[in-house]
C-alpha atoms as a PDB file:
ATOM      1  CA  UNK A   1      42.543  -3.963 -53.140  1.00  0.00           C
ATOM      2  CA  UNK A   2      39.111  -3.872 -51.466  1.00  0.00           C
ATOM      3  CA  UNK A   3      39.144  -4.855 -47.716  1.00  0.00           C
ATOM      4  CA  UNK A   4      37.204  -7.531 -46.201  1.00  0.00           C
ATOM      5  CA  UNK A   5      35.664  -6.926 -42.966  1.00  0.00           C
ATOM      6  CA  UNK A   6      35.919  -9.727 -40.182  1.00  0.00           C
ATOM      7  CA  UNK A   7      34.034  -7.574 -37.060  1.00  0.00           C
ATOM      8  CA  UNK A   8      33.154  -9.046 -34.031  1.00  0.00           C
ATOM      9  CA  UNK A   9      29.303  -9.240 -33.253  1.00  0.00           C
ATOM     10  CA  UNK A  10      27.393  -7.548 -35.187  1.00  0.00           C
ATOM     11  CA  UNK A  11      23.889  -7.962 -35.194  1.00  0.00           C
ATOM     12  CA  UNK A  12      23.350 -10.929 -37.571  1.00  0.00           C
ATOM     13  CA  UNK A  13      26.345  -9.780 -38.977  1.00  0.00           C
ATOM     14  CA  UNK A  14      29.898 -10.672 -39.144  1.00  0.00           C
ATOM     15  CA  UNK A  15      31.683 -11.025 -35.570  1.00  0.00           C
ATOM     16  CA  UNK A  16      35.156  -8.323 -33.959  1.00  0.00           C
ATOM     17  CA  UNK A  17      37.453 -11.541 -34.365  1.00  0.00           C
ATOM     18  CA  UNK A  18      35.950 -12.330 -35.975  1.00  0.00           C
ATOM     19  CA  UNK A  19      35.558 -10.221 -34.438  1.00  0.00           C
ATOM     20  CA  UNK A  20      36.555  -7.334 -32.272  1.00  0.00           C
ATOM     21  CA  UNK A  21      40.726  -0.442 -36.058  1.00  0.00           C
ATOM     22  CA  UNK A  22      43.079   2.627 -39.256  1.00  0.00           C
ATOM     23  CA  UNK A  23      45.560   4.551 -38.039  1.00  0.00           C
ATOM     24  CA  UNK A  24      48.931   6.602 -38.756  1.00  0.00           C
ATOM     25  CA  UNK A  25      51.326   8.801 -36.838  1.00  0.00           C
ATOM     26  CA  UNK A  26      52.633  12.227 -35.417  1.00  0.00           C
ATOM     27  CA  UNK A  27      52.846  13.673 -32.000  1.00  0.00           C
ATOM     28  CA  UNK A  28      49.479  15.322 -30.726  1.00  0.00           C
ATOM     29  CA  UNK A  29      48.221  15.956 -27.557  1.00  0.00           C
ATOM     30  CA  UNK A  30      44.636  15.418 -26.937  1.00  0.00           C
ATOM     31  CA  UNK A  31      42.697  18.283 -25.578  1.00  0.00           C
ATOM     32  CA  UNK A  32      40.778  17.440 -21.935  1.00  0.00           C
ATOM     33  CA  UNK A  33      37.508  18.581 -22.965  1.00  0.00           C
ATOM     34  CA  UNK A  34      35.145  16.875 -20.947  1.00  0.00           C
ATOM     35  CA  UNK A  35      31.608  17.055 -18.808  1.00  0.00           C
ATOM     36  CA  UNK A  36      32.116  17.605 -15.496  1.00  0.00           C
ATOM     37  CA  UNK A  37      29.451  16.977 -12.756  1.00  0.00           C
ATOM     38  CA  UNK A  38      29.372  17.290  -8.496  1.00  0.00           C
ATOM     39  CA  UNK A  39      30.370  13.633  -8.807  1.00  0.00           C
ATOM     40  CA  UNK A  40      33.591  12.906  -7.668  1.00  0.00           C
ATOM     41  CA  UNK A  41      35.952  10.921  -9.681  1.00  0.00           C
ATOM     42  CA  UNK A  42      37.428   7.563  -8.190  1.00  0.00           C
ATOM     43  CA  UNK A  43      39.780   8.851  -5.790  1.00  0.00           C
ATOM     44  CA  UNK A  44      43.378   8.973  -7.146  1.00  0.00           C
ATOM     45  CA  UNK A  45      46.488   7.450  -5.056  1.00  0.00           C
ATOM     46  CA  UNK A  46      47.603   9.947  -2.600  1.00  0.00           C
ATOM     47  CA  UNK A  47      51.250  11.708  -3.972  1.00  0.00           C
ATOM     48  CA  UNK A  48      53.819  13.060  -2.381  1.00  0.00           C
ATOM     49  CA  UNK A  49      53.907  16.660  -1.705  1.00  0.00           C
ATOM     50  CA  UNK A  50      57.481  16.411  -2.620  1.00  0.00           C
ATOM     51  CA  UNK A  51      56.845  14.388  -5.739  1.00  0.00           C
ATOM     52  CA  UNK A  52      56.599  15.846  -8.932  1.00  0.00           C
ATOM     53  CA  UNK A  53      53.647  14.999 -10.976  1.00  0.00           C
ATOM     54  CA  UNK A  54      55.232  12.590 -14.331  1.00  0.00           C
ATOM     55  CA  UNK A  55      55.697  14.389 -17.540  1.00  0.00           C
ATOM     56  CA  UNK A  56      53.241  12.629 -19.555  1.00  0.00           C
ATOM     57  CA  UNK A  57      54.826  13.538 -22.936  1.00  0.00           C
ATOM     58  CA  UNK A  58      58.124  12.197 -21.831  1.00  0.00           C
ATOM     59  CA  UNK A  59      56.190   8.915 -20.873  1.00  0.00           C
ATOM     60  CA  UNK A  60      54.062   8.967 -24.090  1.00  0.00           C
ATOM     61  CA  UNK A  61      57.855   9.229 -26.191  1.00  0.00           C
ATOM     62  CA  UNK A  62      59.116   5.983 -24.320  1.00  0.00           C
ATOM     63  CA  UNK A  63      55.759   4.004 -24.907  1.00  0.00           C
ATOM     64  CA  UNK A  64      55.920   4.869 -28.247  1.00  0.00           C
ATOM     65  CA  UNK A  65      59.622   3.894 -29.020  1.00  0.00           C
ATOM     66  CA  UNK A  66      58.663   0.648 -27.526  1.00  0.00           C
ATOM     67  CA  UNK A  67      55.925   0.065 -30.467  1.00  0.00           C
ATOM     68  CA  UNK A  68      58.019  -0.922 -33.234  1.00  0.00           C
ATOM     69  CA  UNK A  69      57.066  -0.455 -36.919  1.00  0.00           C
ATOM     70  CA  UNK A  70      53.340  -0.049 -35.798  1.00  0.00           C
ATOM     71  CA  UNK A  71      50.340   2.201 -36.589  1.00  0.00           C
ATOM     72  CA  UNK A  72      49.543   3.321 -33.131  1.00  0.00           C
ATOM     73  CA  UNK A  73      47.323   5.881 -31.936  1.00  0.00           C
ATOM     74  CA  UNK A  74      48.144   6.768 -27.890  1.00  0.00           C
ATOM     75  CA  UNK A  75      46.686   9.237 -25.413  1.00  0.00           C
ATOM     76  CA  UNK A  76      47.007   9.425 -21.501  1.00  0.00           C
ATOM     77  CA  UNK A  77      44.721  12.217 -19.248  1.00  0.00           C
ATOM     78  CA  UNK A  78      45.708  12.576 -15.670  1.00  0.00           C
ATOM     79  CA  UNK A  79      42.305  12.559 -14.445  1.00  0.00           C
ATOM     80  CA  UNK A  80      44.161  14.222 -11.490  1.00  0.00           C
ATOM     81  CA  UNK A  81      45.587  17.358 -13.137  1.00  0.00           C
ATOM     82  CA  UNK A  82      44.023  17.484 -16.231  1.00  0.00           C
ATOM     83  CA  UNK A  83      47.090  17.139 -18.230  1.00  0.00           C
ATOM     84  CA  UNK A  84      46.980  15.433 -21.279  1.00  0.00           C
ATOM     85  CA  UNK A  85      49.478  14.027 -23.747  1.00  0.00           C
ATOM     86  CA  UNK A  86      49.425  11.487 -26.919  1.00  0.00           C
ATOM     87  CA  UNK A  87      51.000  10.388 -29.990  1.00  0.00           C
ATOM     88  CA  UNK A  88      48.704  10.378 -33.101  1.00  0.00           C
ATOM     89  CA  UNK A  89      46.029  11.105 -30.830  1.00  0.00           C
ATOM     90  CA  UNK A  90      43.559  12.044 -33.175  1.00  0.00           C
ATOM     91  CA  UNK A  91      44.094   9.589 -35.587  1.00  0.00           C
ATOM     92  CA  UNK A  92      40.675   7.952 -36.170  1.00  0.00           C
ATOM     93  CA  UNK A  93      40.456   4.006 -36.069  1.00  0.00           C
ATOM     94  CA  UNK A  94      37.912   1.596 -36.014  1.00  0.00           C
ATOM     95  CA  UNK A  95      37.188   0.393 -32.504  1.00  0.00           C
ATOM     96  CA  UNK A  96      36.161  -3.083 -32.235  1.00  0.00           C
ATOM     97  CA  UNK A  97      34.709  -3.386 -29.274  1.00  0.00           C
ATOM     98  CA  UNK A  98      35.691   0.001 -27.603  1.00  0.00           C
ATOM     99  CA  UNK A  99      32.362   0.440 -28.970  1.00  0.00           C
ATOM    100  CA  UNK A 100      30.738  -1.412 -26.197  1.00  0.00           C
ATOM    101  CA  UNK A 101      32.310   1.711 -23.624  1.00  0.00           C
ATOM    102  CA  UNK A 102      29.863   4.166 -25.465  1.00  0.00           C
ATOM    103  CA  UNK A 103      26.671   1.774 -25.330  1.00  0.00           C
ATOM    104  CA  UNK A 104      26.968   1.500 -22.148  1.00  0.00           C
ATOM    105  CA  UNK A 105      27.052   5.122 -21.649  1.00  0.00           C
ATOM    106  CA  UNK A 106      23.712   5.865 -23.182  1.00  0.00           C
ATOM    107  CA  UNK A 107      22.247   2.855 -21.778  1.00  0.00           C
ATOM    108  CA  UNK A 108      22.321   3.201 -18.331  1.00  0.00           C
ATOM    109  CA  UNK A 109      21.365   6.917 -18.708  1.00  0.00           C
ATOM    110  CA  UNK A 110      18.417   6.096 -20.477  1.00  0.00           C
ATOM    111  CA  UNK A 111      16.480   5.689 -17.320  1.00  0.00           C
ATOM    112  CA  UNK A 112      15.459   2.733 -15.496  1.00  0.00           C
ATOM    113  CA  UNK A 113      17.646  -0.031 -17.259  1.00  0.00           C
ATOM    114  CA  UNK A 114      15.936  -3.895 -17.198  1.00  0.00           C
ATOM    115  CA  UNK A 115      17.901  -6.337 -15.562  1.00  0.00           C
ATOM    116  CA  UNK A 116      18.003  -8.932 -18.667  1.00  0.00           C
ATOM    117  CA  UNK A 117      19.950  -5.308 -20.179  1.00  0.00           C
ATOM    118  CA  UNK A 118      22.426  -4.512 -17.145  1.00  0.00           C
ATOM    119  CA  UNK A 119      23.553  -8.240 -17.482  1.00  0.00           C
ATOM    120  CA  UNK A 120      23.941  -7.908 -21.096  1.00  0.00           C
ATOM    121  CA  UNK A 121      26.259  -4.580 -20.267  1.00  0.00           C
ATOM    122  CA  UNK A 122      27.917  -6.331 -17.600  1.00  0.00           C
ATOM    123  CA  UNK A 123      28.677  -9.140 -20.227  1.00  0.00           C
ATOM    124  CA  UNK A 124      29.962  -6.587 -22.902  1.00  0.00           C
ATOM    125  CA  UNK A 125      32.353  -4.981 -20.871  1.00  0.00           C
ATOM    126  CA  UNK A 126      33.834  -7.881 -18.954  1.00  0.00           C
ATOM    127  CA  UNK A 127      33.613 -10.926 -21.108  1.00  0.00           C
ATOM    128  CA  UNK A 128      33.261  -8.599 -24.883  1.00  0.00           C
ATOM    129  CA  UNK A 129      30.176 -10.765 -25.213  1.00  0.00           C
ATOM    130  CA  UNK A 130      29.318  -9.725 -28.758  1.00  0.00           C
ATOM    131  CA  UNK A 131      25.841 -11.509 -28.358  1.00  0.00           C
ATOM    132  CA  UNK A 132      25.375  -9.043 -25.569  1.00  0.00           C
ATOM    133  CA  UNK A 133      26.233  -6.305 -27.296  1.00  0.00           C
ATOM    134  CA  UNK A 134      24.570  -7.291 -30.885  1.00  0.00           C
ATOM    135  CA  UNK A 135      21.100  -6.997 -28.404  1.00  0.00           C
ATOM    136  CA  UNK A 136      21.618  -4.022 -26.822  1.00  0.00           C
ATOM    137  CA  UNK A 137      22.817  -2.532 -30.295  1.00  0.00           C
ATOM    138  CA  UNK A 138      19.436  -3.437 -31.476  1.00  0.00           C
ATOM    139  CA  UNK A 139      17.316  -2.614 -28.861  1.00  0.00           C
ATOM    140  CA  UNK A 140      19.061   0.383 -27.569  1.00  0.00           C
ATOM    141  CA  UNK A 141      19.805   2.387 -30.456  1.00  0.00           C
ATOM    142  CA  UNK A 142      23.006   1.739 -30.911  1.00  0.00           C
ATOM    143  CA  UNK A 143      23.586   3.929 -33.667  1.00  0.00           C
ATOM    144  CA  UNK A 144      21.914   7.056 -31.998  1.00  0.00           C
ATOM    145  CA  UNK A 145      23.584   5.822 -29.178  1.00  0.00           C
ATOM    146  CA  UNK A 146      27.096   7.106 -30.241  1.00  0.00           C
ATOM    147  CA  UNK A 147      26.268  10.682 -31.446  1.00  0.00           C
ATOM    148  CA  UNK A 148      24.633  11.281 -28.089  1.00  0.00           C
ATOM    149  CA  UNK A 149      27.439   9.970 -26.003  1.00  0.00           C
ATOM    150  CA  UNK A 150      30.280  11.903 -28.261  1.00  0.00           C
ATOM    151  CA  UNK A 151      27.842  14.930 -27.644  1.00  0.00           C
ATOM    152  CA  UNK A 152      28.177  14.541 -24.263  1.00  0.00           C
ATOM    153  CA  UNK A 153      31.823  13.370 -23.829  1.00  0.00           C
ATOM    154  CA  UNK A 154      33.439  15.895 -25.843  1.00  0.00           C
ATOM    155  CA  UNK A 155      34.300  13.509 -28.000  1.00  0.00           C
ATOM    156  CA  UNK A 156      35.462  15.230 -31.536  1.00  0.00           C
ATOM    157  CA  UNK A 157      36.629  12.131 -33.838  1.00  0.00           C
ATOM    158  CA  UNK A 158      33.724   9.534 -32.719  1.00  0.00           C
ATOM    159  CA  UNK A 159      31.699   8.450 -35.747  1.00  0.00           C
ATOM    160  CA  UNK A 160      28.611   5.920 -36.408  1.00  0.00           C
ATOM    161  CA  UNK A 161      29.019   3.414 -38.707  1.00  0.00           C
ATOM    162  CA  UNK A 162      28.593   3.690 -42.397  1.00  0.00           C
ATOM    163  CA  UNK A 163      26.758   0.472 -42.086  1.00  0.00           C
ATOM    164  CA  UNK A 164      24.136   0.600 -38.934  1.00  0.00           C
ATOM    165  CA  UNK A 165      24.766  -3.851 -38.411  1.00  0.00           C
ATOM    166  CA  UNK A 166      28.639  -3.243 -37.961  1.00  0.00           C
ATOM    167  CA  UNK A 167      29.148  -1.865 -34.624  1.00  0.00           C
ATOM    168  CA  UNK A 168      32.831  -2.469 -34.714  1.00  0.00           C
ATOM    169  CA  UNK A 169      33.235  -0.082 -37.207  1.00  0.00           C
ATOM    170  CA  UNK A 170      32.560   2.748 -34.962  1.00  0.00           C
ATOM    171  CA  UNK A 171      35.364   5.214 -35.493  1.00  0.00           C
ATOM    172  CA  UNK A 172      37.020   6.673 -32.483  1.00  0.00           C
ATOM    173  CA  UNK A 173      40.572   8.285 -31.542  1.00  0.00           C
ATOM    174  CA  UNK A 174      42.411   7.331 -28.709  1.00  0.00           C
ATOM    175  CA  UNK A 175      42.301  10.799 -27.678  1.00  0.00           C
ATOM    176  CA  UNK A 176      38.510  10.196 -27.890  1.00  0.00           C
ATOM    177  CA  UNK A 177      39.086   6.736 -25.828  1.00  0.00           C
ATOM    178  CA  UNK A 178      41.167   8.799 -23.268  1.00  0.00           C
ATOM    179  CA  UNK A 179      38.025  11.346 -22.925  1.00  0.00           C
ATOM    180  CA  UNK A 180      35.235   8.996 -22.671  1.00  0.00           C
ATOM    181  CA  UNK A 181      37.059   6.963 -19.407  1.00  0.00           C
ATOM    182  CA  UNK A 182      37.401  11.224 -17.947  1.00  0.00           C
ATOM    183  CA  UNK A 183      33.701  11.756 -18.872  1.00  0.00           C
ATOM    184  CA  UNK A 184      32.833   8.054 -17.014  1.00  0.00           C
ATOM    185  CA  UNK A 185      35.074   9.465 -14.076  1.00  0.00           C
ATOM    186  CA  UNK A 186      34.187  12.515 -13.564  1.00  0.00           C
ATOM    187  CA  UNK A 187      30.811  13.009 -15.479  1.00  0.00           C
ATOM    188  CA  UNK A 188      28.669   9.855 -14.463  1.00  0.00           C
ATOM    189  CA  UNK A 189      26.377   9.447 -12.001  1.00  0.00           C
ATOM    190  CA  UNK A 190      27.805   7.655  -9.067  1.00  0.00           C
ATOM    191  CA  UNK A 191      25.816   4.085  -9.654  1.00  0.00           C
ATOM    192  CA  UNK A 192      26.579   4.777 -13.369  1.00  0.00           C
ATOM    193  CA  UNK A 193      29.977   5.089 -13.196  1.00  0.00           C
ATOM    194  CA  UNK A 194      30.204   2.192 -10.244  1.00  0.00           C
ATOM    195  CA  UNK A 195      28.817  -0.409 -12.492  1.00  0.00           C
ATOM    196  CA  UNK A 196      31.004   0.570 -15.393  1.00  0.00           C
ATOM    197  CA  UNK A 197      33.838   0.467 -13.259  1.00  0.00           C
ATOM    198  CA  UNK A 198      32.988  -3.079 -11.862  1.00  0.00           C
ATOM    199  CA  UNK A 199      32.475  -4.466 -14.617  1.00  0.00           C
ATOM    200  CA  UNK A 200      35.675  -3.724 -16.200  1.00  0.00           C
ATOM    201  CA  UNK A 201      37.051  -4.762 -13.054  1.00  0.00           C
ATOM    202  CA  UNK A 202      35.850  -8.184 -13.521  1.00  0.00           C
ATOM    203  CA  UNK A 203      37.378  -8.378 -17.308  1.00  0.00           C
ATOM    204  CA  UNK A 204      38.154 -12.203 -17.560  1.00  0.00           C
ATOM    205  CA  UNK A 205      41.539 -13.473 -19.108  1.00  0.00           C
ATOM    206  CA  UNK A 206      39.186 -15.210 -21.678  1.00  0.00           C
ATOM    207  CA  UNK A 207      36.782 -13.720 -23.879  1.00  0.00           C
ATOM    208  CA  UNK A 208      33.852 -14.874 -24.530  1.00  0.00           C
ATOM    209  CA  UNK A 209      35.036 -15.991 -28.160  1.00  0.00           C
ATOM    210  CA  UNK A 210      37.653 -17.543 -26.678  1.00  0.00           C
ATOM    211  CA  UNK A 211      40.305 -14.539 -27.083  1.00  0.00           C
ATOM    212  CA  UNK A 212      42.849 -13.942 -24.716  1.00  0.00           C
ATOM    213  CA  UNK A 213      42.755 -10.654 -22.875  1.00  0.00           C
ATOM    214  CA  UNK A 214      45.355 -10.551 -21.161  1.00  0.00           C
ATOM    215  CA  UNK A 215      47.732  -8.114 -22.856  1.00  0.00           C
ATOM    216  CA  UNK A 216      47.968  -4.096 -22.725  1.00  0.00           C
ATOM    217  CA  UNK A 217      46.265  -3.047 -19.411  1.00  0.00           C
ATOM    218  CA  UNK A 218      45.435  -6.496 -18.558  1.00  0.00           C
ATOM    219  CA  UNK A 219      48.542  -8.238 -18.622  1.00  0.00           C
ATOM    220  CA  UNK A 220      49.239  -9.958 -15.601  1.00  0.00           C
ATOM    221  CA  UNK A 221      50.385  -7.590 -12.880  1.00  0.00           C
ATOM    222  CA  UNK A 222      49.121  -4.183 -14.390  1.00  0.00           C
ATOM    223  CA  UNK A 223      47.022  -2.073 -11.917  1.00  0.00           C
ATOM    224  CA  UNK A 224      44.380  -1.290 -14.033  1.00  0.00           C
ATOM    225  CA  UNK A 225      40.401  -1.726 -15.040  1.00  0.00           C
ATOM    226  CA  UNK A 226      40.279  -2.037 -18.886  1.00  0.00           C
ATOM    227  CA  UNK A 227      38.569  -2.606 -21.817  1.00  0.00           C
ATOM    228  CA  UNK A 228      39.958  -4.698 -25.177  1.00  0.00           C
ATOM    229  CA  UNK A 229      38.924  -4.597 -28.917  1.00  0.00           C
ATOM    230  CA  UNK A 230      40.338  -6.681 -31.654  1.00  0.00           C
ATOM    231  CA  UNK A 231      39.277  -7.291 -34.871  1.00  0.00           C
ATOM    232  CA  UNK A 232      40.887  -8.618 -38.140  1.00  0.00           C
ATOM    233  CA  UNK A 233      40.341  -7.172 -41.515  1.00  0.00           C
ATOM    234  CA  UNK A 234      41.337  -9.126 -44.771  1.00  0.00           C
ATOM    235  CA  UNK A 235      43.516 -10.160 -45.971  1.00  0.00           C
ATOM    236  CA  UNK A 236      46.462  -9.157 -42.847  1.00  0.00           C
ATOM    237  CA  UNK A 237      45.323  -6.422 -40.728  1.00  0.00           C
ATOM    238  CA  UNK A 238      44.679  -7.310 -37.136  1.00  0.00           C
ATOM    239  CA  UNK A 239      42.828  -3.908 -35.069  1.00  0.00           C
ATOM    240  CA  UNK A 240      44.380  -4.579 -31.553  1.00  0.00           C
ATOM    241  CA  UNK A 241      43.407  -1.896 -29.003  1.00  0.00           C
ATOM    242  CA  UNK A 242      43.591  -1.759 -25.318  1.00  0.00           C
ATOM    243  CA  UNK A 243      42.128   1.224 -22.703  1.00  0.00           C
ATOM    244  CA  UNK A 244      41.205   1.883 -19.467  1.00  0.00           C
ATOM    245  CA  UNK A 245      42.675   3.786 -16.221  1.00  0.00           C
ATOM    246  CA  UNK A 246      45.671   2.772 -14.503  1.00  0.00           C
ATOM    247  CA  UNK A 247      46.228   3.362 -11.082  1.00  0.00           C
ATOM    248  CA  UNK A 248      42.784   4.954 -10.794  1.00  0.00           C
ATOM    249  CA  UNK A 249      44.638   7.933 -12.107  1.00  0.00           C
ATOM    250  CA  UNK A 250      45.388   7.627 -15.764  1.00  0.00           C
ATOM    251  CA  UNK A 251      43.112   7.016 -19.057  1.00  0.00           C
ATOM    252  CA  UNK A 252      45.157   5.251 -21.058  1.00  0.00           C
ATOM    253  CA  UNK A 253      44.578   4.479 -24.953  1.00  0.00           C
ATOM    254  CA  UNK A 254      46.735   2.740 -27.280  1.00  0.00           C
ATOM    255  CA  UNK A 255      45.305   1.832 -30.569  1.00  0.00           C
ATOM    256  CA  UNK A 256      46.531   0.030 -32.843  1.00  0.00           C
ATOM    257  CA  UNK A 257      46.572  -1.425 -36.425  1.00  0.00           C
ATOM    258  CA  UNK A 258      49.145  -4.373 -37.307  1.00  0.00           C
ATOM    259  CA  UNK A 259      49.687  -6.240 -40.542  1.00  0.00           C
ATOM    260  CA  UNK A 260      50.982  -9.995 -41.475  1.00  0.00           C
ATOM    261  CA  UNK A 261      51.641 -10.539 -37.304  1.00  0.00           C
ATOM    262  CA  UNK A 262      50.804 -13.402 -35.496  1.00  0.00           C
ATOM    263  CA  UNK A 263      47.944 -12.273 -32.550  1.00  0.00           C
ATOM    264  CA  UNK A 264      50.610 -13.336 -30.212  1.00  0.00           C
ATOM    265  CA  UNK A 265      53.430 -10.862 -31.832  1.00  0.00           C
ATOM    266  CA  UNK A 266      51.045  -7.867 -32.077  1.00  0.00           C
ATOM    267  CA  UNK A 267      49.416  -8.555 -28.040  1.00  0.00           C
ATOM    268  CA  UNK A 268      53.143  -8.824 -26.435  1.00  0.00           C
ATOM    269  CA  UNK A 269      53.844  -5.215 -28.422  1.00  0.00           C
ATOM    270  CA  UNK A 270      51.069  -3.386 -26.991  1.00  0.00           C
ATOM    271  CA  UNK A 271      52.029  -5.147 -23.476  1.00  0.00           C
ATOM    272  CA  UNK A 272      55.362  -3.858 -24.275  1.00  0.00           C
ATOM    273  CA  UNK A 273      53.844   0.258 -25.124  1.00  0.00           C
ATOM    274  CA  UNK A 274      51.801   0.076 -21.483  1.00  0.00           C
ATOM    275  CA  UNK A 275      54.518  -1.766 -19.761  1.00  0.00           C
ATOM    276  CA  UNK A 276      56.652   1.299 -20.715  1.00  0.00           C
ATOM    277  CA  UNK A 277      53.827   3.600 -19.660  1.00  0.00           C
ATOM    278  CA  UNK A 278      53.482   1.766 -16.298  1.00  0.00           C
ATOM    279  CA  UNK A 279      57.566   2.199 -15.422  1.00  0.00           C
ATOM    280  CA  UNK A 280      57.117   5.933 -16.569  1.00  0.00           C
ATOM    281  CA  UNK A 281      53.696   6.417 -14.659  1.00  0.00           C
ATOM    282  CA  UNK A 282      53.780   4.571 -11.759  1.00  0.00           C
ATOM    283  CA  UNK A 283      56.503   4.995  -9.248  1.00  0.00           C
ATOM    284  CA  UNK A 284      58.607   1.934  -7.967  1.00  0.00           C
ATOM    285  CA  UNK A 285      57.788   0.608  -4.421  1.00  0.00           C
END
């Protein structure tokens, strides 16, 4: 059976959720390659010296008995140690709007940045505006824009399109997700990495499609700045990610692919694989 495409935003395209992707299974642990610069990383939460750091794999294991019967990608970096852990981690999937993370990237380092553009970006990453993003696609590149930030990132499984209008076809792994939010930490420029940072900050419960982001790393309660994707493809599959850092101290992917679920039923089981994450991660009190 041939399958149908419903992406969000794509240039005069078809939108993720329409808009807003293929994956399988097996433990792997991401490696940390990443660019480093003098920049300093947002700073961590102080530990105690008496605390050992949490083993990541053992937290990776729970998330992922938490997923069900679901094709998940997941990787976690410790942007404090370095350590890195996942589950299907290299397991490329399309990325809906994840997409937006790398555009953004290249954008703001390609020099002085107009301010019609940094609202655009500031619309893509908070509200997944797709109009934003089909623009800045357009003007900016977009499909040189995604060799040149895997280049740069480290990022091993991070493909263009086969088709240069459907930017939510943009292949990634979540180990590559997991790298990308290290090479924003620890590789940006400081204003660079600020405005990224703010701007997931400022996510809204409410796309601007009208989907509901609050699940994953943005369900109510979660410490975290995050981005979403989501995007159906016919006739059943729904391409449900969520990513980000949680407790400025963890980059956190979990992608996903779900068939004949209700948006509802596949959201409250990726809230349940970072909720699982969170109790592992994040000590009590």
């Amino acid at each position: 059976m041939v399958a149908v495409a419903v992406v969000a935003a794509v240039i005069a395209l078809v939108h993720p959720r329409t808009a807003e992707c293929t994956a399988h299974a097996s433990l792997v642990a991401p490696d940390s390659t990443a660019s480093t610069s003098a920049d300093a990383p947002r700073p961590a939460a102080p530990r105690s010296a008496e605390a050992p750091a949490p083993d990541l794999s053992a937290a990776v294991a729970r998330a992922v008995g938490a997923a069900g019967d679901v094709d998940l990608g997941l990787a976690v970096v410790d942007l404090e140690t370095g350590a890195t852990a996942g589950a299907d981690a290299d397991t490329p999937f399309r990325s809906a709007s994840l997409s937006k993370l790398l555009v953004a990237v290249d954008v703001l380092a390609s020099g002085e940045v107009p301010a019609a553009d940094l609202d655009r970006l500031a619309r893509a990453l908070s509200l997944s505006d797709d109009d934003a993003m089909n623009a800045l696609w357009t003007v900016h590149d977009g499909m040189g824009a995604i060799g040149r930030v895997a280049t740069q990132a480290g990022l091993t499984a991070t493909h263009a399109p086969a088709d240069a209008s459907q930017w939510g076809d943009v292949e990634m792994s979540a180990a590559d997700v997991a790298r990308l939010y290290r090479y924003i930490a620890t590789g940006l420029p400081t204003a660079d990495r600020t405005f990224i940072v703010d701007a997931l900050s400022s996510a809204t419960p409410t796309a601007a499609d009208g989907f509901d982001q609050a699940y994953g790393l943005l369900a109510p309660g979660t410490d975290a700045y995050a981005k979403q994707g989501w995007m159906w493809y016919l006739p059943a599959d729904l391409h449900l990610h969520t990513s980000g850092v949680l407790a400025d101290r963890y980059a956190v992917a979990v992608l996903s692919v779900q068939t004949g679920v209700d948006e509802q039923t596949a959201k409250d089981r990726l809230t349940a694989v970072t909720g699982e994450l969170v109790a592992a991660l994040i000590p009590a009190g």
